[in-house]
PDB file of N, CA and C in Angstrom:
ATOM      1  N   UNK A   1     -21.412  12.835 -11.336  1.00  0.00           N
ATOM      2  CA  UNK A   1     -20.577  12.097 -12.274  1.00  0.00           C
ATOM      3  C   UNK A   1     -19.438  11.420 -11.517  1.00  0.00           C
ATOM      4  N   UNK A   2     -19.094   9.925 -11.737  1.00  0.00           N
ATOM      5  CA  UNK A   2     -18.302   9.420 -10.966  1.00  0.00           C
ATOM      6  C   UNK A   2     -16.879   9.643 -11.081  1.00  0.00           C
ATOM      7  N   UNK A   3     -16.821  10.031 -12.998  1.00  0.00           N
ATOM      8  CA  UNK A   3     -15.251  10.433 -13.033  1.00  0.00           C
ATOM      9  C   UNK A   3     -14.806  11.679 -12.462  1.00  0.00           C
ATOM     10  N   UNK A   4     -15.305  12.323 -11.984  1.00  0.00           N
ATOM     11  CA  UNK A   4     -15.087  13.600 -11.057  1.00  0.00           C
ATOM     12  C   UNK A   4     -15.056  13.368 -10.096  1.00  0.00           C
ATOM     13  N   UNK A   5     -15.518  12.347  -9.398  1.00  0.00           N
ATOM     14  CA  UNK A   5     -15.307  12.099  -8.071  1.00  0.00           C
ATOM     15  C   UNK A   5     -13.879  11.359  -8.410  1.00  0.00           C
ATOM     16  N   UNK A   6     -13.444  10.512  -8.815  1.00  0.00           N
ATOM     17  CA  UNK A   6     -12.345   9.619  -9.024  1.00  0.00           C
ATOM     18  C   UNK A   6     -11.147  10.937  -9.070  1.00  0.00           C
ATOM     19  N   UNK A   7     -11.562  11.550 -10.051  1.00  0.00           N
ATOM     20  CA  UNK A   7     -10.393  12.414 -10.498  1.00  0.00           C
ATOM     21  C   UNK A   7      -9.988  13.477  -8.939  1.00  0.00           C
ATOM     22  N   UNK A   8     -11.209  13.859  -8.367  1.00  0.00           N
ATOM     23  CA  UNK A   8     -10.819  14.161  -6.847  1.00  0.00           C
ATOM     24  C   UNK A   8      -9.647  13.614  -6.139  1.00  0.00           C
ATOM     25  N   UNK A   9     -10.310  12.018  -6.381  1.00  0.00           N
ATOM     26  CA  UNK A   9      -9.505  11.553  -4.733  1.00  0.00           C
ATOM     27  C   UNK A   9      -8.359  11.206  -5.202  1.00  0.00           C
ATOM     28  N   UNK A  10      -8.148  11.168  -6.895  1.00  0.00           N
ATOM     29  CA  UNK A  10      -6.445  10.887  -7.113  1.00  0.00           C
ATOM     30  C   UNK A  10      -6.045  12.218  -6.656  1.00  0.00           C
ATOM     31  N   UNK A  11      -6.638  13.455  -6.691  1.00  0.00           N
ATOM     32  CA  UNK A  11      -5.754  14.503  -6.752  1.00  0.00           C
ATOM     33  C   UNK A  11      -5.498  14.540  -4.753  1.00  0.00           C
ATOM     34  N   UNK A  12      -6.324  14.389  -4.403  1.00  0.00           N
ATOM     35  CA  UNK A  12      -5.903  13.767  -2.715  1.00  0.00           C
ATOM     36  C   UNK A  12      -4.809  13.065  -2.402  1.00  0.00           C
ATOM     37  N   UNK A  13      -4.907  11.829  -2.997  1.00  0.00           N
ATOM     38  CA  UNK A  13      -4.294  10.957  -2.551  1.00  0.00           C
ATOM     39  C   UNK A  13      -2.816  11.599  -3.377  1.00  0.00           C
ATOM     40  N   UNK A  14      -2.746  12.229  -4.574  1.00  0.00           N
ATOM     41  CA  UNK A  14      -1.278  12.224  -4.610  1.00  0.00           C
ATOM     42  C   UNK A  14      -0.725  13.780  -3.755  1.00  0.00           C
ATOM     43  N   UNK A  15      -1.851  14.545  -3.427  1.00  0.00           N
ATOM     44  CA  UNK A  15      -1.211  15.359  -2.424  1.00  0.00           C
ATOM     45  C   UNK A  15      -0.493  14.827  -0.919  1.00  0.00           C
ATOM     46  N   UNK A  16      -1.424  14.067  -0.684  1.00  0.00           N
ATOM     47  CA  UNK A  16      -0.975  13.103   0.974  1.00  0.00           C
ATOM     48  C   UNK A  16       0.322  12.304   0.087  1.00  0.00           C
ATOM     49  N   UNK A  17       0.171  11.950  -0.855  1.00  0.00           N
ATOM     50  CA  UNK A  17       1.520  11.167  -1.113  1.00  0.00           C
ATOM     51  C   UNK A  17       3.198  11.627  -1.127  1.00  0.00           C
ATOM     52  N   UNK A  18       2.813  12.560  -1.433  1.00  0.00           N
ATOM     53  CA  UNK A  18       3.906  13.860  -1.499  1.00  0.00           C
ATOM     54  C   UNK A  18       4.273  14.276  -0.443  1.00  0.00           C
ATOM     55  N   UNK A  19       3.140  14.503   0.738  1.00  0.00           N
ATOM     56  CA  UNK A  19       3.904  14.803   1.979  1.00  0.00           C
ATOM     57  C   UNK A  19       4.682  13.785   3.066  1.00  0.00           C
ATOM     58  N   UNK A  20       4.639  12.133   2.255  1.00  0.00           N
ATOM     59  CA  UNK A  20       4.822  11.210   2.682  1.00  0.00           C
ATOM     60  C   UNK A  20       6.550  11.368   2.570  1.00  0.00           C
ATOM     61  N   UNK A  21       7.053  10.439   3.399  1.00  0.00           N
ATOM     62  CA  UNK A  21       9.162  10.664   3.121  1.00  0.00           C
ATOM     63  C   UNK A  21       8.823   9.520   1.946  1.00  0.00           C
ATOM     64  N   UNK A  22      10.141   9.937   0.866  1.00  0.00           N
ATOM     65  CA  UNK A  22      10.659   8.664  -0.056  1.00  0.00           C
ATOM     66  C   UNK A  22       9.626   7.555   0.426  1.00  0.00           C
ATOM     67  N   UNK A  23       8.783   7.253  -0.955  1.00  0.00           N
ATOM     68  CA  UNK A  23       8.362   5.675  -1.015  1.00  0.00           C
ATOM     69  C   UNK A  23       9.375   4.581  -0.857  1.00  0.00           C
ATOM     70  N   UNK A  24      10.607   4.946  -1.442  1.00  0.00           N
ATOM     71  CA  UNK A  24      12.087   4.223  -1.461  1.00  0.00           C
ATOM     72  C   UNK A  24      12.286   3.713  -0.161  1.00  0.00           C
ATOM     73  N   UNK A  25      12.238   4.693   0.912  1.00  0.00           N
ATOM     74  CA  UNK A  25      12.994   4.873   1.902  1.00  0.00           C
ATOM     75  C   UNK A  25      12.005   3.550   2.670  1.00  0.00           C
ATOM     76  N   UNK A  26      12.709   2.507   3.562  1.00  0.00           N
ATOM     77  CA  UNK A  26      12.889   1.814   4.128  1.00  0.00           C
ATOM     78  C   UNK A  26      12.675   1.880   5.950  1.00  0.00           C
ATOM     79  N   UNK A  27      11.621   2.187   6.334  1.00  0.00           N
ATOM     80  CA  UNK A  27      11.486   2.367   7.810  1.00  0.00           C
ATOM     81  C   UNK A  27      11.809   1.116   8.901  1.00  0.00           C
ATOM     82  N   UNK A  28      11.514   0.868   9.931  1.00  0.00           N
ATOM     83  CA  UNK A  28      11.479  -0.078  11.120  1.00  0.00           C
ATOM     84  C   UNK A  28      10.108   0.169  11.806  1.00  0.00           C
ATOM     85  N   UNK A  29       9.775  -0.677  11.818  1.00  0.00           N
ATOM     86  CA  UNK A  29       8.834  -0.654  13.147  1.00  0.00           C
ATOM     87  C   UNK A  29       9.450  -1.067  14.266  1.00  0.00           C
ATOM     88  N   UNK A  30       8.794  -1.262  15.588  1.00  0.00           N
ATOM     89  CA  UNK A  30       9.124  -1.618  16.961  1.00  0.00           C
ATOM     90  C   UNK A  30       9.808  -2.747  17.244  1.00  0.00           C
ATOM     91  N   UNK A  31       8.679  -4.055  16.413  1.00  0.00           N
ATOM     92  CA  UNK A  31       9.318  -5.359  15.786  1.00  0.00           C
ATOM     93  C   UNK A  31      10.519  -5.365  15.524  1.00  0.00           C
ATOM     94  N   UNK A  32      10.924  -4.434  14.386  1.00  0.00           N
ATOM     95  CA  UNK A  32      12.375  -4.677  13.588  1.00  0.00           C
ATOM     96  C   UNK A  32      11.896  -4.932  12.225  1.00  0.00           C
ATOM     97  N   UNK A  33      10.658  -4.809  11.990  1.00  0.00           N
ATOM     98  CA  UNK A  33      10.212  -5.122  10.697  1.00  0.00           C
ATOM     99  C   UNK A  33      10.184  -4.135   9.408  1.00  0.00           C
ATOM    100  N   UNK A  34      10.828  -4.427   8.697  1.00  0.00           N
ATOM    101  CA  UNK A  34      10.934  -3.520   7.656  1.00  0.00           C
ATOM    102  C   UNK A  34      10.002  -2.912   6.766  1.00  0.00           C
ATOM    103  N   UNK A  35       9.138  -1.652   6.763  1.00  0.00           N
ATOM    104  CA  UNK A  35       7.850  -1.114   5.777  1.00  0.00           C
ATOM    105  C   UNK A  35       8.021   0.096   5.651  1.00  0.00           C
ATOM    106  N   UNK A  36       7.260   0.633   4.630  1.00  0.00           N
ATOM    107  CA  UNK A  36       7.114   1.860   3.549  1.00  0.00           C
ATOM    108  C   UNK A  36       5.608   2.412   3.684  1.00  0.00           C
ATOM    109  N   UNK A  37       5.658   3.334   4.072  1.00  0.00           N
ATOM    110  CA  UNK A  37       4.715   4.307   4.412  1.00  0.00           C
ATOM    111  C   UNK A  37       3.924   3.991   2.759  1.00  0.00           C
ATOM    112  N   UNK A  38       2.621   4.090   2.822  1.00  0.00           N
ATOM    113  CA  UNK A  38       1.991   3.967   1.218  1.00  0.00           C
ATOM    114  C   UNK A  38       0.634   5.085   1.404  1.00  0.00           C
ATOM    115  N   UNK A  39       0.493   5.327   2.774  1.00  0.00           N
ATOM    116  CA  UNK A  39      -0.774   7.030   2.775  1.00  0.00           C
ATOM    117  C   UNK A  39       0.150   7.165   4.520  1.00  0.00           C
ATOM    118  N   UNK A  40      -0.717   8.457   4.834  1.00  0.00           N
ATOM    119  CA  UNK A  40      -0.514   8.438   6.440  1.00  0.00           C
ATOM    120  C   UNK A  40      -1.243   7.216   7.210  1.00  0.00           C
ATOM    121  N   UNK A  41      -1.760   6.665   6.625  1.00  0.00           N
ATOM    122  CA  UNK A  41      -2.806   5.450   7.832  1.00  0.00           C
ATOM    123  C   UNK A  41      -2.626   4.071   6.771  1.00  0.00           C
ATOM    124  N   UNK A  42      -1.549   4.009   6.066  1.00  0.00           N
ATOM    125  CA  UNK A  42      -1.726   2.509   5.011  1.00  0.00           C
ATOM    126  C   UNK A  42       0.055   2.477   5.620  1.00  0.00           C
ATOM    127  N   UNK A  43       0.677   0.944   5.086  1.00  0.00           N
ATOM    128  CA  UNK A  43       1.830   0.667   5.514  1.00  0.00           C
ATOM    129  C   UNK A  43       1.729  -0.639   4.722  1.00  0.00           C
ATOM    130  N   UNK A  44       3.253  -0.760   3.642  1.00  0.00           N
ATOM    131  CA  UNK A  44       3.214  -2.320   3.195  1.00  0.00           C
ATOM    132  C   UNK A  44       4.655  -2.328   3.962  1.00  0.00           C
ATOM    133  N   UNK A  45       3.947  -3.448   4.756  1.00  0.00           N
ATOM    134  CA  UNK A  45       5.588  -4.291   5.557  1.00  0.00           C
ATOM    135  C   UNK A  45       6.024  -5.811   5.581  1.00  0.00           C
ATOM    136  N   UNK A  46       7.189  -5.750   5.364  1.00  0.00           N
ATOM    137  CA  UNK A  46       7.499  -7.361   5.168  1.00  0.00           C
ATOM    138  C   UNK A  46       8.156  -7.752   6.696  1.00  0.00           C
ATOM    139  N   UNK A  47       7.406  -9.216   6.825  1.00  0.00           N
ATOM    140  CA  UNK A  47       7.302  -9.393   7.915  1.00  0.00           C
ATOM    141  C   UNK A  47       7.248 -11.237   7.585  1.00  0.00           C
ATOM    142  N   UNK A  48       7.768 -11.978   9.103  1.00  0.00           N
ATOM    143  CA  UNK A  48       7.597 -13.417   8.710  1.00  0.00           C
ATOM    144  C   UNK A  48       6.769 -13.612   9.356  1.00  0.00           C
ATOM    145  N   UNK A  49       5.910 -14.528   9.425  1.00  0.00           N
ATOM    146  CA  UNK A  49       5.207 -15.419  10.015  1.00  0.00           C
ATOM    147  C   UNK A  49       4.998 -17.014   9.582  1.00  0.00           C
ATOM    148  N   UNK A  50       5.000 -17.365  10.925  1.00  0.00           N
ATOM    149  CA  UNK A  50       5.113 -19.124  10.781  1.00  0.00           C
ATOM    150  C   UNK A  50       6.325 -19.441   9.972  1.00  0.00           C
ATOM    151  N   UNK A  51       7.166 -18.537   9.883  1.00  0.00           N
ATOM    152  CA  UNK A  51       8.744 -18.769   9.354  1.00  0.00           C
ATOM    153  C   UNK A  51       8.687 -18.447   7.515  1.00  0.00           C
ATOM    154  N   UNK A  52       7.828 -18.073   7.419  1.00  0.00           N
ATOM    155  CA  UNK A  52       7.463 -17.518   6.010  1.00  0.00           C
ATOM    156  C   UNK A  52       7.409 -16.248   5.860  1.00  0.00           C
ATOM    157  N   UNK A  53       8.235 -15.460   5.087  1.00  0.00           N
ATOM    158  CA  UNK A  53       7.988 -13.964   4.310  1.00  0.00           C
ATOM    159  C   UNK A  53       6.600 -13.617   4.061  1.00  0.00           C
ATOM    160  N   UNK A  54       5.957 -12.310   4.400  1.00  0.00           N
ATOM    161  CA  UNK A  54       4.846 -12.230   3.971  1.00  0.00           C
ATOM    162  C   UNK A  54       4.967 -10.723   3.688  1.00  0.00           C
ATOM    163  N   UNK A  55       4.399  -9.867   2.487  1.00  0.00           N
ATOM    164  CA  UNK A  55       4.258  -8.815   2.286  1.00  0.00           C
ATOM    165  C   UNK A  55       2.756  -8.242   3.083  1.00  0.00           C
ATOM    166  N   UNK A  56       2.288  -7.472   3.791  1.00  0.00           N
ATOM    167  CA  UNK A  56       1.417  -7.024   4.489  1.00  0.00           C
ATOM    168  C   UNK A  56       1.104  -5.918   4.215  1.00  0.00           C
ATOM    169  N   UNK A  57       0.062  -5.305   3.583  1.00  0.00           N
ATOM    170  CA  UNK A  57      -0.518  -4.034   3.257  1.00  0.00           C
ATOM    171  C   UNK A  57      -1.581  -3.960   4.121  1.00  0.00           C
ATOM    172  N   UNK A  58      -1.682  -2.981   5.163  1.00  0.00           N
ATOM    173  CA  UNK A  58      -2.355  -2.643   6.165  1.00  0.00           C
ATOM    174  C   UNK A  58      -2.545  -1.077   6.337  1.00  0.00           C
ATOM    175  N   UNK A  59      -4.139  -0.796   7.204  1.00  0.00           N
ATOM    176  CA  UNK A  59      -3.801   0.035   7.703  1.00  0.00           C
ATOM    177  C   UNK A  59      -3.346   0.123   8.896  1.00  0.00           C
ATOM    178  N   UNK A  60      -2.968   0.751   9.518  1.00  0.00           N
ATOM    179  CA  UNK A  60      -2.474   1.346  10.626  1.00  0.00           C
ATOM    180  C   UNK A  60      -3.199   2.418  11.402  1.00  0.00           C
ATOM    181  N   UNK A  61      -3.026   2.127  13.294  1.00  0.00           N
ATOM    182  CA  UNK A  61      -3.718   3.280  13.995  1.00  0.00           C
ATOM    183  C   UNK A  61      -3.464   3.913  15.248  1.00  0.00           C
ATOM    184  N   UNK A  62      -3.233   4.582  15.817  1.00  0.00           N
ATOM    185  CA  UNK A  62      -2.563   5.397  17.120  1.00  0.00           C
ATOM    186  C   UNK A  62      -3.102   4.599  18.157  1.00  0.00           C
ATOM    187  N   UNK A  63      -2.452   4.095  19.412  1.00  0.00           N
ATOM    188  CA  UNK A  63      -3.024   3.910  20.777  1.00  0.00           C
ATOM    189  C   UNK A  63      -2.340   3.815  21.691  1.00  0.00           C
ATOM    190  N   UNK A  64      -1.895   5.177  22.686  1.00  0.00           N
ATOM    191  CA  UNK A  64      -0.929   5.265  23.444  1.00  0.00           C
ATOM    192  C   UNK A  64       0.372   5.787  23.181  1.00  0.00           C
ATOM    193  N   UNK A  65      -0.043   6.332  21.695  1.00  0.00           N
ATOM    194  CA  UNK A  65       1.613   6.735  21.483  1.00  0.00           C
ATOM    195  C   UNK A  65       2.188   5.819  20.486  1.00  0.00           C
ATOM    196  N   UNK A  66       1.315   4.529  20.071  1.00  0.00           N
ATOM    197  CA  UNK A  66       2.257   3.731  19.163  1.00  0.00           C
ATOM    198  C   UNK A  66       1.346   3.219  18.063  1.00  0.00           C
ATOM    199  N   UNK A  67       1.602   3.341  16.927  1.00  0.00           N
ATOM    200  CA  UNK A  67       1.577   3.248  15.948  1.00  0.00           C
ATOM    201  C   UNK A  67       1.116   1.331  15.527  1.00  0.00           C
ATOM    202  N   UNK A  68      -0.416   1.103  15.558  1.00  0.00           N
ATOM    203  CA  UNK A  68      -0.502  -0.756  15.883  1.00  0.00           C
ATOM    204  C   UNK A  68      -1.086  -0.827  14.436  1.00  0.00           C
ATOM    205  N   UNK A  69      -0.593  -2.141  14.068  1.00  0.00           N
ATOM    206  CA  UNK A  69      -1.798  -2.823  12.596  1.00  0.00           C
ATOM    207  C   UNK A  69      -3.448  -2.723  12.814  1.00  0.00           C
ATOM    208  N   UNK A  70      -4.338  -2.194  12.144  1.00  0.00           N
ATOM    209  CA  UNK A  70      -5.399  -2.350  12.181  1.00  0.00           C
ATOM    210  C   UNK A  70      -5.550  -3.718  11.434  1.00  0.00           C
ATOM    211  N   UNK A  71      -7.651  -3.981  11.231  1.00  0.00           N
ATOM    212  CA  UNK A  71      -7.641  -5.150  10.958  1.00  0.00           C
ATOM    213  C   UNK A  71      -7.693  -5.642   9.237  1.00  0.00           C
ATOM    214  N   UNK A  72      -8.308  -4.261   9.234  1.00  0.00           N
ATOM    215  CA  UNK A  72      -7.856  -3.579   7.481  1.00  0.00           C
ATOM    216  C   UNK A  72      -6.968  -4.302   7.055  1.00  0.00           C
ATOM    217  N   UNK A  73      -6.882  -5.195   5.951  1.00  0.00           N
ATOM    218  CA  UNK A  73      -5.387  -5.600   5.262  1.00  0.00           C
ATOM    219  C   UNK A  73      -5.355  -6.885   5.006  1.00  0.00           C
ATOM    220  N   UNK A  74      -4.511  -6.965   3.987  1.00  0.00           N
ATOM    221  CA  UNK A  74      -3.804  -7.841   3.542  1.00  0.00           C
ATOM    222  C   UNK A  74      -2.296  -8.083   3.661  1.00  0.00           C
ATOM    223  N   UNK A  75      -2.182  -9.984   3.836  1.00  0.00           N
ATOM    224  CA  UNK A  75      -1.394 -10.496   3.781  1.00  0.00           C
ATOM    225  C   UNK A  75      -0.779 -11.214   2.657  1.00  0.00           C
ATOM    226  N   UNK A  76      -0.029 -11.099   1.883  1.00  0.00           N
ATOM    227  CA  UNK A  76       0.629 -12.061   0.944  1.00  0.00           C
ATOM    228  C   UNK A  76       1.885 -13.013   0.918  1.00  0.00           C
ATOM    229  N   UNK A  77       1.153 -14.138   0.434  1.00  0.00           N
ATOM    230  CA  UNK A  77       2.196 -14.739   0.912  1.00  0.00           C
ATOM    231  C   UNK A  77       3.810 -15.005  -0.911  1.00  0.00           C
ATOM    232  N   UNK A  78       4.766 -15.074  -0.360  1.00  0.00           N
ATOM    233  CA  UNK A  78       5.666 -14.643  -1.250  1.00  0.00           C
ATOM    234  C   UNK A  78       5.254 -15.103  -3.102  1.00  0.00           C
ATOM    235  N   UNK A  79       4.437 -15.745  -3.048  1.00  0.00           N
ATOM    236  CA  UNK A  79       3.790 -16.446  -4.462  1.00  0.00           C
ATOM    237  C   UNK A  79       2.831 -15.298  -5.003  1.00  0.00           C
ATOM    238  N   UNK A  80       2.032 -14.955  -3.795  1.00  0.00           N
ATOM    239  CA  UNK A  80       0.921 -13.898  -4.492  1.00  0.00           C
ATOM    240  C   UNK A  80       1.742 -12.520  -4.463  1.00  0.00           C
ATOM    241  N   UNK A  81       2.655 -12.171  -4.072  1.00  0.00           N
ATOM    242  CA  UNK A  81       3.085 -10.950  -3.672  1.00  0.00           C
ATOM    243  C   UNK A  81       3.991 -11.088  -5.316  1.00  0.00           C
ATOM    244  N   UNK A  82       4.452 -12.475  -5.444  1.00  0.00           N
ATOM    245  CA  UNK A  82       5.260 -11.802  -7.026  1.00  0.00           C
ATOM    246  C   UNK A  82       3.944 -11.698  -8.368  1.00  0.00           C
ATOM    247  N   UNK A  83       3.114 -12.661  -7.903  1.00  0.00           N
ATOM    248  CA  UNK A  83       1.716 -12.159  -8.982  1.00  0.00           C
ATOM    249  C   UNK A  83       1.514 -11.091  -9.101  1.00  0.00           C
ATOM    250  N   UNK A  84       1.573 -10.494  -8.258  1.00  0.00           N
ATOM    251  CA  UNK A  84       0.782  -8.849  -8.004  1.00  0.00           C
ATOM    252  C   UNK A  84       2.169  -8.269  -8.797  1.00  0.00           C
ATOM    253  N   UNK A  85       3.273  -8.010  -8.278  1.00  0.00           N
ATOM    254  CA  UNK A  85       4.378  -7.803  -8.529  1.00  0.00           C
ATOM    255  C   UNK A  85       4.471  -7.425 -10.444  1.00  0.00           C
ATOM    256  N   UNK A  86       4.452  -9.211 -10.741  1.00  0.00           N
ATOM    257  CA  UNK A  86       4.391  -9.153 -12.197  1.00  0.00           C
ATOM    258  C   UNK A  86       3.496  -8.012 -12.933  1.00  0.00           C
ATOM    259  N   UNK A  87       2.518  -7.913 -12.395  1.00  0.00           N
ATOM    260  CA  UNK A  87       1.461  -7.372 -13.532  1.00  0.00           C
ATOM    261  C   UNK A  87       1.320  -6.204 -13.141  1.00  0.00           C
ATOM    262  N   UNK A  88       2.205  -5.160 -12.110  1.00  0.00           N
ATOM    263  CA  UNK A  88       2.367  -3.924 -12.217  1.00  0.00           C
ATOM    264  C   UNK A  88       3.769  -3.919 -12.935  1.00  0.00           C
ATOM    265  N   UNK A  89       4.881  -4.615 -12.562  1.00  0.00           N
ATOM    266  CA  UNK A  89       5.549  -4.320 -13.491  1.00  0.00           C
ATOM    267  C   UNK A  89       5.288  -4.375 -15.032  1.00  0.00           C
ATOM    268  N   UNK A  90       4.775  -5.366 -15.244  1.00  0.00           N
ATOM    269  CA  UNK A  90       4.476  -5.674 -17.174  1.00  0.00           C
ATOM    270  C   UNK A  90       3.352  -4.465 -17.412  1.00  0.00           C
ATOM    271  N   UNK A  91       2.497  -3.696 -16.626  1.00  0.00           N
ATOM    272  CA  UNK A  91       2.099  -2.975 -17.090  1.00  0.00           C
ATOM    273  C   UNK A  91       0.402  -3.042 -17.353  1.00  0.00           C
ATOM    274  N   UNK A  92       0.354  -4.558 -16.896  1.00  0.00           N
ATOM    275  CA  UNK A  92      -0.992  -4.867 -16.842  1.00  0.00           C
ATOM    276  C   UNK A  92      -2.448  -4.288 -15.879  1.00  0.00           C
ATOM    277  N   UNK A  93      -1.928  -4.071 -15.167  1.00  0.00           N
ATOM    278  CA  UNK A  93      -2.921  -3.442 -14.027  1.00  0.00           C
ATOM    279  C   UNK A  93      -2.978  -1.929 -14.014  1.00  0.00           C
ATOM    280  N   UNK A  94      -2.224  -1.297 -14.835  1.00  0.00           N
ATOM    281  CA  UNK A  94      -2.057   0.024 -15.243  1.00  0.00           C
ATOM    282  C   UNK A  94      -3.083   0.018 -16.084  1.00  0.00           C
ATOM    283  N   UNK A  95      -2.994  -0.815 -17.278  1.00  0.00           N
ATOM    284  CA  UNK A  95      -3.644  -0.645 -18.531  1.00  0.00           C
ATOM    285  C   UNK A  95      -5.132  -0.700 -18.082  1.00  0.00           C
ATOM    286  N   UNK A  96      -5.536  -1.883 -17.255  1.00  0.00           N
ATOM    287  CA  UNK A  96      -6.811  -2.162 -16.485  1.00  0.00           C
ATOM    288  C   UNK A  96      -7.355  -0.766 -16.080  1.00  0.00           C
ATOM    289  N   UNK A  97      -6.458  -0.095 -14.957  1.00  0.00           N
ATOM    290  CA  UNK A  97      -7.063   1.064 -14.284  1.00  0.00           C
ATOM    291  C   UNK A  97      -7.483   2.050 -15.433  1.00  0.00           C
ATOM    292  N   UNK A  98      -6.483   2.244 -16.248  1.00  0.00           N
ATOM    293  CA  UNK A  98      -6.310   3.546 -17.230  1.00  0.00           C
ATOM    294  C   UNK A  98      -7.771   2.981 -17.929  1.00  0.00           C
ATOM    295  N   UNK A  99      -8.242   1.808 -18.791  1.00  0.00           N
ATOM    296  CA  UNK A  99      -9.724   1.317 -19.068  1.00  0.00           C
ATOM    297  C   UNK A  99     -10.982   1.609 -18.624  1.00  0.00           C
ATOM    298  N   UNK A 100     -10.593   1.468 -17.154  1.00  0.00           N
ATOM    299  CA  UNK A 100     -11.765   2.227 -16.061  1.00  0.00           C
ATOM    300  C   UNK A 100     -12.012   3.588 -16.568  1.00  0.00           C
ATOM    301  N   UNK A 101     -10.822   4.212 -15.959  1.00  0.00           N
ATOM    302  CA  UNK A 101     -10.892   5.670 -15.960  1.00  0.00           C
ATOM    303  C   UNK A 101     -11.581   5.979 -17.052  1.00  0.00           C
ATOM    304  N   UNK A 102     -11.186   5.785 -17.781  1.00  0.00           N
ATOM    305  CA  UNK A 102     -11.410   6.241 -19.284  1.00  0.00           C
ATOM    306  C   UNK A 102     -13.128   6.214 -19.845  1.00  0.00           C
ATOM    307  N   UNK A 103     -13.260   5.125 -18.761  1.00  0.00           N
ATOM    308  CA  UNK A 103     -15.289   4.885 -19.227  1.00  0.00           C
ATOM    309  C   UNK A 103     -16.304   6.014 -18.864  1.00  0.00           C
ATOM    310  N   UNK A 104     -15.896   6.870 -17.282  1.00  0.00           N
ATOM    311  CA  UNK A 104     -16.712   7.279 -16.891  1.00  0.00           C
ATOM    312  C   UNK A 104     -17.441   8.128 -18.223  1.00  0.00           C
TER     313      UNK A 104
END
């Protein structure tokens, strides 16, 4: 049954989430770039490129001691990042998921 599997990996993922510091809290990378831990191996960081803001949800991976972007990920650029933005705040993409869930 798939909703048992689902209901698993939320209960995973909000254990790893918990051992994560403050979602709040505000890190640096090496750069100087400002991101928020989102699992142990995910990272959304804002970062410019080509002189443009971009929100970056990536994973991340060890080599040598330092902590590099994998190829995993997305980039947004400040237009799509308030789309996304909007419709978790209004509540829309909640309602979506909670729909899913609810089918298995």
């Amino acid at each position: 049954e798939t909703s048992g599997k689902r209901a698993v990996k939320n209960e995973d993922c909000e254990k790893e989430t918990k051992k994560l510091k403050s979602s709040k809290e505000v890190l640096t990378n090496e750069e100087g770039e400002a991101y928020f831990e989102l699992s142990a191996k995910r990272r959304c960081t804002v970062r410019q490129w080509k002189g443009k803001a971009m929100v970056d949800i990536r994973e991340v991976y060890e080599k040598n001691g330092k902590t590099l972007p994998g190829k995993k990920g997305i980039s947004l650029p400040m237009d799509q990042y308030k789309a996304l933005r909007s419709i978790i705040v209004d509540g829309s993409l909640d309602d979506q998921i909670q729909a899913l869930e609810g089918e298995g």
